[in-house]
C-alpha atoms as a PDB file:
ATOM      1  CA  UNK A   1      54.412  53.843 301.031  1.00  0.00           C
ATOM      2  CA  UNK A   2      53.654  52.775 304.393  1.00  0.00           C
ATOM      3  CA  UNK A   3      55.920  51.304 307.259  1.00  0.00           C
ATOM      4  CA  UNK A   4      53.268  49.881 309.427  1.00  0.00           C
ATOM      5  CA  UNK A   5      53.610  48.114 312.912  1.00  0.00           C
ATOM      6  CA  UNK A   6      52.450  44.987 310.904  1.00  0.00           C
ATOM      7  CA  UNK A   7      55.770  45.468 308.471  1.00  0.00           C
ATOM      8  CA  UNK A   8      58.333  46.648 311.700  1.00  0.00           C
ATOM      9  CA  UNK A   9      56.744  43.430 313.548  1.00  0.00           C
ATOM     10  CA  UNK A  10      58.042  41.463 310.333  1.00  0.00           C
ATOM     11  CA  UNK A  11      61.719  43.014 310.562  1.00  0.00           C
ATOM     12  CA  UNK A  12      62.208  42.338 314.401  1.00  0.00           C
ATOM     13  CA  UNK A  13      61.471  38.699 313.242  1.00  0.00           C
ATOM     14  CA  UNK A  14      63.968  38.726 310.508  1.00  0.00           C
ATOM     15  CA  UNK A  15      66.525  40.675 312.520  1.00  0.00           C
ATOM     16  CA  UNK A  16      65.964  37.193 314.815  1.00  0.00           C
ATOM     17  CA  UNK A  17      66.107  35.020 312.288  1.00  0.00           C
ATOM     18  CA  UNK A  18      69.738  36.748 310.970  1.00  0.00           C
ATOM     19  CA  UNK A  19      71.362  36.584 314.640  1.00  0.00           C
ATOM     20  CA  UNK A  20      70.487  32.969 315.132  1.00  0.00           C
ATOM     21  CA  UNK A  21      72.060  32.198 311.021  1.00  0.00           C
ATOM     22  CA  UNK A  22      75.526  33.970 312.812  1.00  0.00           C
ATOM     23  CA  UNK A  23      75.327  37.911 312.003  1.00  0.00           C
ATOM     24  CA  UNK A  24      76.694  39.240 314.918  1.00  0.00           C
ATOM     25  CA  UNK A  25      77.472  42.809 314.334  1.00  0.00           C
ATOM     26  CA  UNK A  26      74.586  44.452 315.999  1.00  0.00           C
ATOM     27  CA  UNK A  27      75.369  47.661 313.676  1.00  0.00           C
ATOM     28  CA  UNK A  28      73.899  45.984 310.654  1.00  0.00           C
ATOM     29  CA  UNK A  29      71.114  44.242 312.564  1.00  0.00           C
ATOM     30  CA  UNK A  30      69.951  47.344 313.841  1.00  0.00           C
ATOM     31  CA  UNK A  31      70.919  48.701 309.954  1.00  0.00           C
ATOM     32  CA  UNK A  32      68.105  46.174 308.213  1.00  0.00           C
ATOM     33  CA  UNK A  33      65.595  47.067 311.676  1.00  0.00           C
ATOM     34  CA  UNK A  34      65.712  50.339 310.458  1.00  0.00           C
ATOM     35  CA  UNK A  35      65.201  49.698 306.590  1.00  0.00           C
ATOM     36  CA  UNK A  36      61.857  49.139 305.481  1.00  0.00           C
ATOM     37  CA  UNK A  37      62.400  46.348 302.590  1.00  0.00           C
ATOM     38  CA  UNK A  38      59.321  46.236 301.391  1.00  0.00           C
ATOM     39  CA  UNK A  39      59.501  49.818 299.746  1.00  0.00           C
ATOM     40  CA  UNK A  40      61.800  48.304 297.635  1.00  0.00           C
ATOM     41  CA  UNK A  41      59.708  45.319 295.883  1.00  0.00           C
ATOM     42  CA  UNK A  42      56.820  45.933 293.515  1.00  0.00           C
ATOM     43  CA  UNK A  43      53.320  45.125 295.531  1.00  0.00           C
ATOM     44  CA  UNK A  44      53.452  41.546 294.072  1.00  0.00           C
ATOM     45  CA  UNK A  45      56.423  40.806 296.119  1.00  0.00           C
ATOM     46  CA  UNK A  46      55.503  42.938 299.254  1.00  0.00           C
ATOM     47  CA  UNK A  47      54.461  39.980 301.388  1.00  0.00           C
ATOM     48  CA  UNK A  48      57.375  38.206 300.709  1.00  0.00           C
ATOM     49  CA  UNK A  49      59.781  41.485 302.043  1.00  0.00           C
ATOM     50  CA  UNK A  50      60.355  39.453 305.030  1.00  0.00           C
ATOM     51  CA  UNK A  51      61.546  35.864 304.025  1.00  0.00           C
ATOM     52  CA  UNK A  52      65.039  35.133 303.625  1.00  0.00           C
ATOM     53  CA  UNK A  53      65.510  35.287 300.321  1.00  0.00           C
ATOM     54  CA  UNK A  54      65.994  36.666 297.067  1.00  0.00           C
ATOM     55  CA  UNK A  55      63.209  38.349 295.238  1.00  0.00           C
ATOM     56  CA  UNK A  56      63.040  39.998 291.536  1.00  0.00           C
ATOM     57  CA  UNK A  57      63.500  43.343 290.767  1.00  0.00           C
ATOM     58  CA  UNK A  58      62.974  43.212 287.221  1.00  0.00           C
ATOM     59  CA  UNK A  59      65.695  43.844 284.490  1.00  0.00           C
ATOM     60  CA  UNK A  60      66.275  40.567 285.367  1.00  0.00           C
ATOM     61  CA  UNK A  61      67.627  41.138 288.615  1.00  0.00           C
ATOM     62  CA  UNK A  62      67.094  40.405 292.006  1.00  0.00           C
ATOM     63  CA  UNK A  63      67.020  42.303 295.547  1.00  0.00           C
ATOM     64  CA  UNK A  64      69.727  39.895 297.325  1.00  0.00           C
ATOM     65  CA  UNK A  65      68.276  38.097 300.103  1.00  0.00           C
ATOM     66  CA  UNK A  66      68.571  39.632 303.757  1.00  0.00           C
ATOM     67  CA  UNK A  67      70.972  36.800 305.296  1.00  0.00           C
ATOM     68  CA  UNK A  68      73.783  37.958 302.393  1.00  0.00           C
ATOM     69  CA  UNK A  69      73.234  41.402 302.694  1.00  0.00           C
ATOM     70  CA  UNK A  70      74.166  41.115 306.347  1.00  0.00           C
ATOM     71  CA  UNK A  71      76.948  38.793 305.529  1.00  0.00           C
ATOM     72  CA  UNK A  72      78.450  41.226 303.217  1.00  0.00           C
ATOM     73  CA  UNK A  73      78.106  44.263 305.018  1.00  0.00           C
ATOM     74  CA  UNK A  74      79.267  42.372 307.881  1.00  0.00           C
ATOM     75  CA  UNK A  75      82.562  41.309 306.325  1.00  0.00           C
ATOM     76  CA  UNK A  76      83.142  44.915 305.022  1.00  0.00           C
ATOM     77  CA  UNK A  77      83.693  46.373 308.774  1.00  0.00           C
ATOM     78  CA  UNK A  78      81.881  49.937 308.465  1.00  0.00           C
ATOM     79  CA  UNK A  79      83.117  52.609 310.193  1.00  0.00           C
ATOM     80  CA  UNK A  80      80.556  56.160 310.223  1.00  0.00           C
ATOM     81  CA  UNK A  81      82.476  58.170 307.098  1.00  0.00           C
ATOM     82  CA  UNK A  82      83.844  56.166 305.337  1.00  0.00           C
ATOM     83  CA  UNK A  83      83.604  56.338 301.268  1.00  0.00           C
ATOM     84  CA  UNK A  84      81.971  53.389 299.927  1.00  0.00           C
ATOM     85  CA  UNK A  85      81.889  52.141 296.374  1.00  0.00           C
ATOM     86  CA  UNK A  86      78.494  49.522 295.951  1.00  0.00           C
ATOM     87  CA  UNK A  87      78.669  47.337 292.300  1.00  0.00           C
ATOM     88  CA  UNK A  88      75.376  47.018 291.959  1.00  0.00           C
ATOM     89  CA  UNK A  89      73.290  49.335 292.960  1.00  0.00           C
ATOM     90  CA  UNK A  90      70.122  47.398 291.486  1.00  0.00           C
ATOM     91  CA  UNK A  91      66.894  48.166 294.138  1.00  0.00           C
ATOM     92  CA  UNK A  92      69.165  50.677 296.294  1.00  0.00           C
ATOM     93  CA  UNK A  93      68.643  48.289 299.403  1.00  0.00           C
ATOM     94  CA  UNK A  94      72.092  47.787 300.024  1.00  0.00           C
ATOM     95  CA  UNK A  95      73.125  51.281 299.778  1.00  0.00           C
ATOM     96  CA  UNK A  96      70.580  52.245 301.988  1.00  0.00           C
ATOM     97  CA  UNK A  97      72.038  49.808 304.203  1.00  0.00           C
ATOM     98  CA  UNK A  98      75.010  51.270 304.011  1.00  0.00           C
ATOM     99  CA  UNK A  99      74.055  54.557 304.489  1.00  0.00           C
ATOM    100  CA  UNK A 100      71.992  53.937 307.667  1.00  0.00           C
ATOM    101  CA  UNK A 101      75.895  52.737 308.706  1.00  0.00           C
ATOM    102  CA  UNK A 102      76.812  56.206 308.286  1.00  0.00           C
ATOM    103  CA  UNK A 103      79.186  55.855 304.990  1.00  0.00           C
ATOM    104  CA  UNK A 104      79.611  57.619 302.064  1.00  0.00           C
ATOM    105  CA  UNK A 105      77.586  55.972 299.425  1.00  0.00           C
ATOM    106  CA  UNK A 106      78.843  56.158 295.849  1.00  0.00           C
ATOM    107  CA  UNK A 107      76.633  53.123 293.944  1.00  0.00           C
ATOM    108  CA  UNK A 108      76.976  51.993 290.110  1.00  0.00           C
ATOM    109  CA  UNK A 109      74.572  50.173 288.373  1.00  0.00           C
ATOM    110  CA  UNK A 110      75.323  49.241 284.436  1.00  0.00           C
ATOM    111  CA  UNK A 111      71.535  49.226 283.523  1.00  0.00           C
ATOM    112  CA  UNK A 112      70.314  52.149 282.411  1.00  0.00           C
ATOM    113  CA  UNK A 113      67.023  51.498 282.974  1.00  0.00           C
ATOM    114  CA  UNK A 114      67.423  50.125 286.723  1.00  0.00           C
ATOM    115  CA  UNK A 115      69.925  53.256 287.103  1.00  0.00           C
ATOM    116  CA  UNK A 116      66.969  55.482 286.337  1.00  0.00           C
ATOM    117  CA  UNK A 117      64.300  53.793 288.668  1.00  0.00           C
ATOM    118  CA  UNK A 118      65.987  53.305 291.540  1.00  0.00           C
ATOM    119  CA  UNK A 119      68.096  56.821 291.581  1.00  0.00           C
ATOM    120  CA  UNK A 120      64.465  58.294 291.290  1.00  0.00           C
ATOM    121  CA  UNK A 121      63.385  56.074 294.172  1.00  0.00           C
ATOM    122  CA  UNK A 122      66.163  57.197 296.408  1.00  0.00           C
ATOM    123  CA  UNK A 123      65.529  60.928 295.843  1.00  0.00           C
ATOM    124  CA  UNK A 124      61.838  60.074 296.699  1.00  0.00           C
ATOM    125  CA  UNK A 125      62.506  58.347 299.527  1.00  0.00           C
ATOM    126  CA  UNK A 126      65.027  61.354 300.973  1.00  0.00           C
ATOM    127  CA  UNK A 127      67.808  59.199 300.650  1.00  0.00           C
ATOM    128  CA  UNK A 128      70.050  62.278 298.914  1.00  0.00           C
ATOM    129  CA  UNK A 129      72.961  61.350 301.022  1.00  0.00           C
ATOM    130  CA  UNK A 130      73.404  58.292 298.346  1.00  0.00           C
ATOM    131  CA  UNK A 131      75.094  58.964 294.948  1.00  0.00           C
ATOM    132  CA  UNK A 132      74.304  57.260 292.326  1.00  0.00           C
ATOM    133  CA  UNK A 133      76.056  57.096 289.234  1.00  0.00           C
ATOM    134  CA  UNK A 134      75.799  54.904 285.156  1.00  0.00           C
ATOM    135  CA  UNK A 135      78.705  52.926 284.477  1.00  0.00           C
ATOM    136  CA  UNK A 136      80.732  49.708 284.434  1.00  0.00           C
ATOM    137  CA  UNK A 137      81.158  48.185 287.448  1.00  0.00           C
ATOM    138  CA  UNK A 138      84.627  46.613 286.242  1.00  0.00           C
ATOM    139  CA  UNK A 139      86.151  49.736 285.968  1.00  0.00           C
ATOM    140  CA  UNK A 140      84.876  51.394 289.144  1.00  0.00           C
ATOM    141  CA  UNK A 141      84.560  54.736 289.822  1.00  0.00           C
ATOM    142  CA  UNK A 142      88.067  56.371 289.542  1.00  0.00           C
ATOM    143  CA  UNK A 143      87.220  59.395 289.776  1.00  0.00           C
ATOM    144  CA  UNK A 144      86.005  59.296 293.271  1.00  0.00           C
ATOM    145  CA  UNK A 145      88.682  57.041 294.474  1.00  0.00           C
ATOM    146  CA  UNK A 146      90.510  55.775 296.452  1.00  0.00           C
ATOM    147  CA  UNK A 147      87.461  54.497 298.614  1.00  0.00           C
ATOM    148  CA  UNK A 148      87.668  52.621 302.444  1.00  0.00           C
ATOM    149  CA  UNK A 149      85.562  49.729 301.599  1.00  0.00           C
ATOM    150  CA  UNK A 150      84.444  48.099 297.701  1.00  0.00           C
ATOM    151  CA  UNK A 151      81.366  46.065 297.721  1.00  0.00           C
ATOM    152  CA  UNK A 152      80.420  43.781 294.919  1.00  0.00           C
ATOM    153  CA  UNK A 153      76.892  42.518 294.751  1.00  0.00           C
ATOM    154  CA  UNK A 154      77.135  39.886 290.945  1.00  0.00           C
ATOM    155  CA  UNK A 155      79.116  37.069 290.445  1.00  0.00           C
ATOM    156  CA  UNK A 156      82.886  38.300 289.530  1.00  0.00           C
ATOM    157  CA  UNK A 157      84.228  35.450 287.077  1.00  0.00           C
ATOM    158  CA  UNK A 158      88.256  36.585 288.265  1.00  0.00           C
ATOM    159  CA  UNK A 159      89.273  38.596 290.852  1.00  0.00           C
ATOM    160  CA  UNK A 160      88.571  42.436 289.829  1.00  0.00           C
ATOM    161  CA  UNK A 161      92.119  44.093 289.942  1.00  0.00           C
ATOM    162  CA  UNK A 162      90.770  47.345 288.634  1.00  0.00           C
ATOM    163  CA  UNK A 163      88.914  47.598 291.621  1.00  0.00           C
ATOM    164  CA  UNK A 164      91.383  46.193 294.264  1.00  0.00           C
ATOM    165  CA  UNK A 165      93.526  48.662 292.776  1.00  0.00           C
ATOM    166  CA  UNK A 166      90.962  51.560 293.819  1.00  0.00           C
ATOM    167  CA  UNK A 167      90.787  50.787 297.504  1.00  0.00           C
ATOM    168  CA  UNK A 168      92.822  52.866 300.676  1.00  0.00           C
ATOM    169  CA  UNK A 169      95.901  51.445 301.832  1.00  0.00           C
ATOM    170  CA  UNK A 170      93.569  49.136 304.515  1.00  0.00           C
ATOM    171  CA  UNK A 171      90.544  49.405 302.780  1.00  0.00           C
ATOM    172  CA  UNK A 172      88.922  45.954 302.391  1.00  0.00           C
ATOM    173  CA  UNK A 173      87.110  45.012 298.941  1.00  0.00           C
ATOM    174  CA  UNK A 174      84.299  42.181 299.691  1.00  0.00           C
ATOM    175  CA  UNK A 175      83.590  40.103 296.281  1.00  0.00           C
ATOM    176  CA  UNK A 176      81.801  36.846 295.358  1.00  0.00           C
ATOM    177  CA  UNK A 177      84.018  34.593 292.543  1.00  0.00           C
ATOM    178  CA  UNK A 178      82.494  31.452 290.927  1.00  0.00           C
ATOM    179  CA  UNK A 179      80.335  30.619 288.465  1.00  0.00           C
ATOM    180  CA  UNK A 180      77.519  28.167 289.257  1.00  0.00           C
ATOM    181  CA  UNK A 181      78.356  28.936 293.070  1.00  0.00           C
ATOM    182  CA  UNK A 182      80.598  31.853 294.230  1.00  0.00           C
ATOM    183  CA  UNK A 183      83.184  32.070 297.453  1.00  0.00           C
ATOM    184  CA  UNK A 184      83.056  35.637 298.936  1.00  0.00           C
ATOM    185  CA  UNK A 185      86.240  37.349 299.331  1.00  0.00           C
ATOM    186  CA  UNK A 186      87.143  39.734 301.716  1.00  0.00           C
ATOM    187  CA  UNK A 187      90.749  41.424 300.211  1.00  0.00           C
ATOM    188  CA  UNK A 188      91.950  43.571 302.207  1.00  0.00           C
ATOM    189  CA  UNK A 189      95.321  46.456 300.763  1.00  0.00           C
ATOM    190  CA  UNK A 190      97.962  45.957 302.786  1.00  0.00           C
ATOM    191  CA  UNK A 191     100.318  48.496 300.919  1.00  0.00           C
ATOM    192  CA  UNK A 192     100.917  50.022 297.619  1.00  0.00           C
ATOM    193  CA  UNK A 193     101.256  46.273 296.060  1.00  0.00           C
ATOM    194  CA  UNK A 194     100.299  43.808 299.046  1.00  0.00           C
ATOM    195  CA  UNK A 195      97.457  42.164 299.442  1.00  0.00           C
ATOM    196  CA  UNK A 196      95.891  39.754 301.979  1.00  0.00           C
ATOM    197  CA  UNK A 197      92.357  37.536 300.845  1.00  0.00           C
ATOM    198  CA  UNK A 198      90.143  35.489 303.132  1.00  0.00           C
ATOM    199  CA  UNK A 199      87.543  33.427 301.374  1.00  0.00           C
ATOM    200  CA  UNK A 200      83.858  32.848 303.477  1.00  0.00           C
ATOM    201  CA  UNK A 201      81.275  30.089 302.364  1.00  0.00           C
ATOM    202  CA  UNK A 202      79.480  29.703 299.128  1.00  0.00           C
ATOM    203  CA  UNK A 203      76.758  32.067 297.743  1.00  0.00           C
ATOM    204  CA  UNK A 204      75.185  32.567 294.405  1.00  0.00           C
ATOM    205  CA  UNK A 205      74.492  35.787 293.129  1.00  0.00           C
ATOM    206  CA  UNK A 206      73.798  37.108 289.694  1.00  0.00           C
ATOM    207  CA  UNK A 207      77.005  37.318 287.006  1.00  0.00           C
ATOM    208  CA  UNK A 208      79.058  40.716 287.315  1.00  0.00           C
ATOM    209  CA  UNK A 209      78.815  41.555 283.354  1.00  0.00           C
ATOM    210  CA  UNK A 210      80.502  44.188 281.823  1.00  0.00           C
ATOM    211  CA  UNK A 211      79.728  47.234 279.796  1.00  0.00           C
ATOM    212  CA  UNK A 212      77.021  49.519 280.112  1.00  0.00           C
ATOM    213  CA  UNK A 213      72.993  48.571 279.057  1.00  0.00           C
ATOM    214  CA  UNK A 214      71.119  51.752 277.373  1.00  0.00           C
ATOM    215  CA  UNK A 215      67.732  51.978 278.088  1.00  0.00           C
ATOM    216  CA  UNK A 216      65.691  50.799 274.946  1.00  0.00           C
END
């Protein structure tokens, strides 16, 4: 895999494109300069790294497009440290993403197959840092908890207590709800039992299923 000036050319003008769409934080701008996207897509794809928008990973998912990646790390407010719990870890992107902001990464994926290829990707690409783990992203990963920030990258049908429930006392958990279309959430723990939720635009994002999917 190559990061060529040709490819780095490409990211300065998406980096661009993302300020003048309203990402401000020049933390995660500077995040997606760094991260070459195209290692992530098969070579049929490669060309398209670039564009706004969402491409297939196979398994029947998709790498999210740039402009909601930045909108969702955005919200999440990432502070160098902090322990980080991705749903979702589908082509690693994000969590590399997050990484390159200096947190903690601990990433479940519920595909077995996906969970194979990509944690084999990330140890390839040096990216050791990031823990990966198999399981269902409704119930989180209590075992690590309680984590400073909870990002969910499907479609949550209902607010994901579990999860909420898994954060720091003012840890922020960033979620899309819908069905067709999906609001993102930013829910933020105010205490042991309080709660406070903002809701940002409309998105659409594959469906947050539940249970785990054993490679066949």
């Amino acid at each position: 895999m190559k990061d060529s000036y040709y490819h780095k050319g490409l990211r300065k003008k998406l980096v661009a494109s993302l300020k003048a769409k309203g990402i401000q934080d020049e933390k995660v701008l500077a995040a997606i300069n760094s991260i070459p996207r195209h290692f992530f897509l098969d070579n049929a794809f490669a060309e398209l790294a670039y564009e706004d928008q969402a491409l297939p990973i196979g398994s029947e998912q998709t790498i999210s497009q740039p402009y909601t990646v930045a909108f969702q790390t955005e919200l999440l407010e990432i502070n160098k440290g902090e322990k980080v719990l991705e749903i979702g870890t589908g082509s690693g992107y994000q969590a590399c993403i997050l990484s390159a902001l200096g947190a903690e990464v601990h990433s479940l994926e519920r595909q077995e197959n996906l969970y194979l290829k990509t944690s084999a990707f990330l140890h390839q690409m040096g990216m050791t840092q990031i823990r990966t783990y198999l399981g269902d992203g409704h119930e989180g990963l209590l075992r690590k908890a309680p984590f400073n920030k909870i990002l969910v990258t499907a479609a949550a049908d209902k607010m994901p207590e579990t999860l909420k429930e898994q954060l720091t006392i003012g840890g922020v958990l960033v979620v899309p709800i819908g069905e067709k279309t999906q609001a993102m959430y930013r829910i933020v723990r105010l205490s042991e039992t309080e709660f406070y939720a903002q809701v940002y635009g409309q998105f659409q994002f594959v469906p947050f299923q539940k249970g785990i999917e054993v490679r066949k």
